[in-house]
N, C-alpha and C. Protein backbone atom coordinates (compact mmCIF):
# COMPACT_ATOMS: atom_id res chain seq x y z
N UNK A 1 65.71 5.54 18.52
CA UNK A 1 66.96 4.96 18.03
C UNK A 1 68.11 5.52 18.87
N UNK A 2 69.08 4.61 19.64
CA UNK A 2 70.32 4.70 19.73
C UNK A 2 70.98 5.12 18.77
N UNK A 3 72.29 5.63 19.40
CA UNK A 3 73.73 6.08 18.31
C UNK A 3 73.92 5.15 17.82
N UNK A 4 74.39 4.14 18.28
CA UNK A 4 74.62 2.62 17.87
C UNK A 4 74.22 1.45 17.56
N UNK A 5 72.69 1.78 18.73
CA UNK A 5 71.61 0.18 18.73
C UNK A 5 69.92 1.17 19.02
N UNK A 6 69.12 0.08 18.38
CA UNK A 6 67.66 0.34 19.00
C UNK A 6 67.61 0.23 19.94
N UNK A 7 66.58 1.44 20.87
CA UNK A 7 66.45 1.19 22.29
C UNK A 7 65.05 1.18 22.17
N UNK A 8 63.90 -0.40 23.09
CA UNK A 8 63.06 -0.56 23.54
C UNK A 8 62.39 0.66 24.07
N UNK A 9 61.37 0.88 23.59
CA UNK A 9 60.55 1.79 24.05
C UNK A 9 59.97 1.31 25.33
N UNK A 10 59.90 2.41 26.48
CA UNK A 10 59.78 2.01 28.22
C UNK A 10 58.43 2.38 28.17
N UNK A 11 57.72 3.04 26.96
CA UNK A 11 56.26 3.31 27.34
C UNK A 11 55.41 2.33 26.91
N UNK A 12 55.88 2.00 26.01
CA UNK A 12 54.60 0.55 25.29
C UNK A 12 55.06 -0.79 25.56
N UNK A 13 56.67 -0.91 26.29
CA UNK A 13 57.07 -2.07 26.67
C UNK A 13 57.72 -2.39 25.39
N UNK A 14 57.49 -1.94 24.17
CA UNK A 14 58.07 -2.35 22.86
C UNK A 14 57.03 -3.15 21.95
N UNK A 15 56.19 -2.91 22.50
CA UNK A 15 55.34 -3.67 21.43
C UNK A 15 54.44 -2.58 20.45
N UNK A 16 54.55 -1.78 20.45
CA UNK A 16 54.24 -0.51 19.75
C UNK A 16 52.65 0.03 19.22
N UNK A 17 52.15 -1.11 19.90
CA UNK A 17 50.59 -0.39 20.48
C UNK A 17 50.24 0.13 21.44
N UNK A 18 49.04 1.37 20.66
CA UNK A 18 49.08 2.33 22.00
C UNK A 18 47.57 2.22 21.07
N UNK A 19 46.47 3.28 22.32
CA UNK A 19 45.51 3.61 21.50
C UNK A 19 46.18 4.50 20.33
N UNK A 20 44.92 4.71 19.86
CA UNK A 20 44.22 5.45 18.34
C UNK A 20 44.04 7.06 18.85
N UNK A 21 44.91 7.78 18.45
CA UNK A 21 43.82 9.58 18.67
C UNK A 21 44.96 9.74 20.09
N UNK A 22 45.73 8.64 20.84
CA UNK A 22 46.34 9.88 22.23
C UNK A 22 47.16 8.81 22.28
N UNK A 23 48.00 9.18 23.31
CA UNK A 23 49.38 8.52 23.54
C UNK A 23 49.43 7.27 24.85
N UNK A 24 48.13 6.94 25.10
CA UNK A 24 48.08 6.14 26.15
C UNK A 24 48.14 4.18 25.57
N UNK A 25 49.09 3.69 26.44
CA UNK A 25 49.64 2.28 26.26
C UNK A 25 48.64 1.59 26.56
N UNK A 26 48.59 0.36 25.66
CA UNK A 26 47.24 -0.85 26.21
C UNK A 26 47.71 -1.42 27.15
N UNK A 27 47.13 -2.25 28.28
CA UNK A 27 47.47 -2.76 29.34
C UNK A 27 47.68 -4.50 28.77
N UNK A 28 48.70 -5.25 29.71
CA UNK A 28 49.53 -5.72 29.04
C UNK A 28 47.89 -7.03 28.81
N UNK A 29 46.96 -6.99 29.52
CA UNK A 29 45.91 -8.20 29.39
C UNK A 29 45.46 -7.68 27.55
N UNK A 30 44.93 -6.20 27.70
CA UNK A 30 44.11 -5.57 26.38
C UNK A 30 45.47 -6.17 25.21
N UNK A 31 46.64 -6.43 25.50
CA UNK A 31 47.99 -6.28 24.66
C UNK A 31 47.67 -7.70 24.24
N UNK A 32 47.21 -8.52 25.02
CA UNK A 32 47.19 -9.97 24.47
C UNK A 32 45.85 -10.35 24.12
N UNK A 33 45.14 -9.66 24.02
CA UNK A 33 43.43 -9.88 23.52
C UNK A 33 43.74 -9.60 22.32
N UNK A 34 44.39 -8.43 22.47
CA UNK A 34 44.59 -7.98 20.40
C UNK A 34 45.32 -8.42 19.80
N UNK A 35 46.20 -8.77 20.22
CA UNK A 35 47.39 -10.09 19.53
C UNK A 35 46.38 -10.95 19.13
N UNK A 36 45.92 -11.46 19.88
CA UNK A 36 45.40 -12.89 19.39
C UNK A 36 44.61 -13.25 18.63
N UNK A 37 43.27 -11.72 18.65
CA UNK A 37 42.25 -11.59 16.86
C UNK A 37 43.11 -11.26 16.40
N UNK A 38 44.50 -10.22 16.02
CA UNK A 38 45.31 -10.21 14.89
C UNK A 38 45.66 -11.47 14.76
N UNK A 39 46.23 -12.31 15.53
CA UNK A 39 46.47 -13.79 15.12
C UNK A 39 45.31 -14.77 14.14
N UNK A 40 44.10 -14.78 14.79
CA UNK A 40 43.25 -15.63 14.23
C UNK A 40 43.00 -14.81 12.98
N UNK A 41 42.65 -13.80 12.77
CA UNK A 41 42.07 -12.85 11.52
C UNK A 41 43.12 -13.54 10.36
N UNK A 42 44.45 -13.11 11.08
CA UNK A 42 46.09 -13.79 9.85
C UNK A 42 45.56 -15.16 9.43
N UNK A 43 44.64 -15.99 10.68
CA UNK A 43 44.95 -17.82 9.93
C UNK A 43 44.06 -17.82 9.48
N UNK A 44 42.75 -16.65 9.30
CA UNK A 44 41.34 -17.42 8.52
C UNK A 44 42.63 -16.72 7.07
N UNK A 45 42.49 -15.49 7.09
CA UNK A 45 42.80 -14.98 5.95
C UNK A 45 44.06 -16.06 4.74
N UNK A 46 45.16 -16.73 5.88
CA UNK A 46 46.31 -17.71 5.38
C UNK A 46 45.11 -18.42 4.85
N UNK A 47 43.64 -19.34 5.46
CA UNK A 47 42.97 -20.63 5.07
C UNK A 47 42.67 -20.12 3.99
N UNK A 48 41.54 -18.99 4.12
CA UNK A 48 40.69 -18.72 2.37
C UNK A 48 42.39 -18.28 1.18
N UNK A 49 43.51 -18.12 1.59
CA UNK A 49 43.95 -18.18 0.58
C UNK A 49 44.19 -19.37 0.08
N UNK A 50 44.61 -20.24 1.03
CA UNK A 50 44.67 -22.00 0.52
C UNK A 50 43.45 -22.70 0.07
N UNK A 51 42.27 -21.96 0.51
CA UNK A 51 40.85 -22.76 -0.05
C UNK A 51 40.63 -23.78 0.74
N UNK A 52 41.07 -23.75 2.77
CA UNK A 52 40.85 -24.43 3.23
C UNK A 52 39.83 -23.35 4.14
N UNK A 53 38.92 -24.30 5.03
CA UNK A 53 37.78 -23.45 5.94
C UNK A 53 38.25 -23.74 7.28
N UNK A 54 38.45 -24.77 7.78
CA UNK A 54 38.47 -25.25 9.46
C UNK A 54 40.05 -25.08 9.33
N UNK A 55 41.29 -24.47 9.20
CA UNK A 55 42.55 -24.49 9.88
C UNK A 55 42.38 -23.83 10.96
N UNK A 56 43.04 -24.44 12.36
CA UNK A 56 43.17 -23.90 13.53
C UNK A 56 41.99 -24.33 14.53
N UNK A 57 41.01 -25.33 13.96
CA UNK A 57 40.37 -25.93 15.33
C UNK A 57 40.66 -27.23 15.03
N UNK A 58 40.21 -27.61 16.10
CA UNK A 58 40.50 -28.73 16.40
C UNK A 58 39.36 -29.96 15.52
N UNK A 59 39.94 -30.78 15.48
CA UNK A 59 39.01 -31.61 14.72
C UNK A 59 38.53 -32.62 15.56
N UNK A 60 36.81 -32.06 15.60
CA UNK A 60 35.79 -33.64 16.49
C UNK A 60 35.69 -35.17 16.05
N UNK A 61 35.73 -36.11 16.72
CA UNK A 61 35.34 -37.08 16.48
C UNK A 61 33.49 -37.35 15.64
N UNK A 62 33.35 -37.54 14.20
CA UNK A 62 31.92 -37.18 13.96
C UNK A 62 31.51 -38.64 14.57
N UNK A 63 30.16 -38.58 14.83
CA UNK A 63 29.53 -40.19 14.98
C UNK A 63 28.90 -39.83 13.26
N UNK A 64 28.86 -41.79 13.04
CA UNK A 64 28.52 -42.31 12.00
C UNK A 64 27.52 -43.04 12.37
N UNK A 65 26.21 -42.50 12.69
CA UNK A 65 24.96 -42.68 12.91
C UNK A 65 24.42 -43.59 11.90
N UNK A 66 25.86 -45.27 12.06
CA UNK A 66 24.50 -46.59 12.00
C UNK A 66 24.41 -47.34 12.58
N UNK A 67 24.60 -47.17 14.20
CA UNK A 67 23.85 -48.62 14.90
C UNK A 67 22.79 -48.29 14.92
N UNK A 68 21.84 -49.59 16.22
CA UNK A 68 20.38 -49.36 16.28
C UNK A 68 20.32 -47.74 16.70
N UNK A 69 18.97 -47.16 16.05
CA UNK A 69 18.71 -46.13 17.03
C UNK A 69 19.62 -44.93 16.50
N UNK A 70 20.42 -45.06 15.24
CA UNK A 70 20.88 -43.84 15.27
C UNK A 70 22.49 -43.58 15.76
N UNK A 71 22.32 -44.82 16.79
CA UNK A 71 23.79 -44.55 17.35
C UNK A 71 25.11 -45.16 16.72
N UNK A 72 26.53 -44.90 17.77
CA UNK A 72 27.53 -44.96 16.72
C UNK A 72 27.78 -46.37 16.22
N UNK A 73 28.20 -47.04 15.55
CA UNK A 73 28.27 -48.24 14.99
C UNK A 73 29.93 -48.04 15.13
N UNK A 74 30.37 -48.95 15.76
CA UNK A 74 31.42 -49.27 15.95
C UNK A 74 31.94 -50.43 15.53
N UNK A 75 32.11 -51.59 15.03
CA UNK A 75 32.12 -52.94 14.29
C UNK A 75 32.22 -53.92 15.18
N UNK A 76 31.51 -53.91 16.48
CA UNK A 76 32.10 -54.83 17.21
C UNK A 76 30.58 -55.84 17.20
């Protein structure tokens, strides 16, 4: 802390992960690997509170296996 204002920490860049047990900074690639399971971990955890399962992929086209053979039946 500044007298006046917060000052950015020059060792972690400000993002305030470092390892566990010593004072050494994650490198800025390791900085965005762990962001991003903290990210996904946050949206399963947001889904099971809504009682939804698939938020955050993408949704496939299913085939509706009734033309001949299994394949897609399209109405044409």
């Amino acid at each position: 802390m500044g007298l006046f204002y917060e000052l950015v920490c020059t060792e972690c860049n400000g993002s305030g992960w470092v390892v566990r047990g010593s004072k050494l900074v994650l490198s800025s690639d390791e900085l965005v690997t762990q962001l991003s399971f903290k990210l996904q971990q946050t949206q399963r955890q947001i889904a099971a509170l809504k009682g939804q399962t698939n938020v955050a992929r993408p949704q496939r086209e299913q085939s509706n296996r009734l033309g001949a053979g299994g394949t897609n039946y399209t109405g044409d």
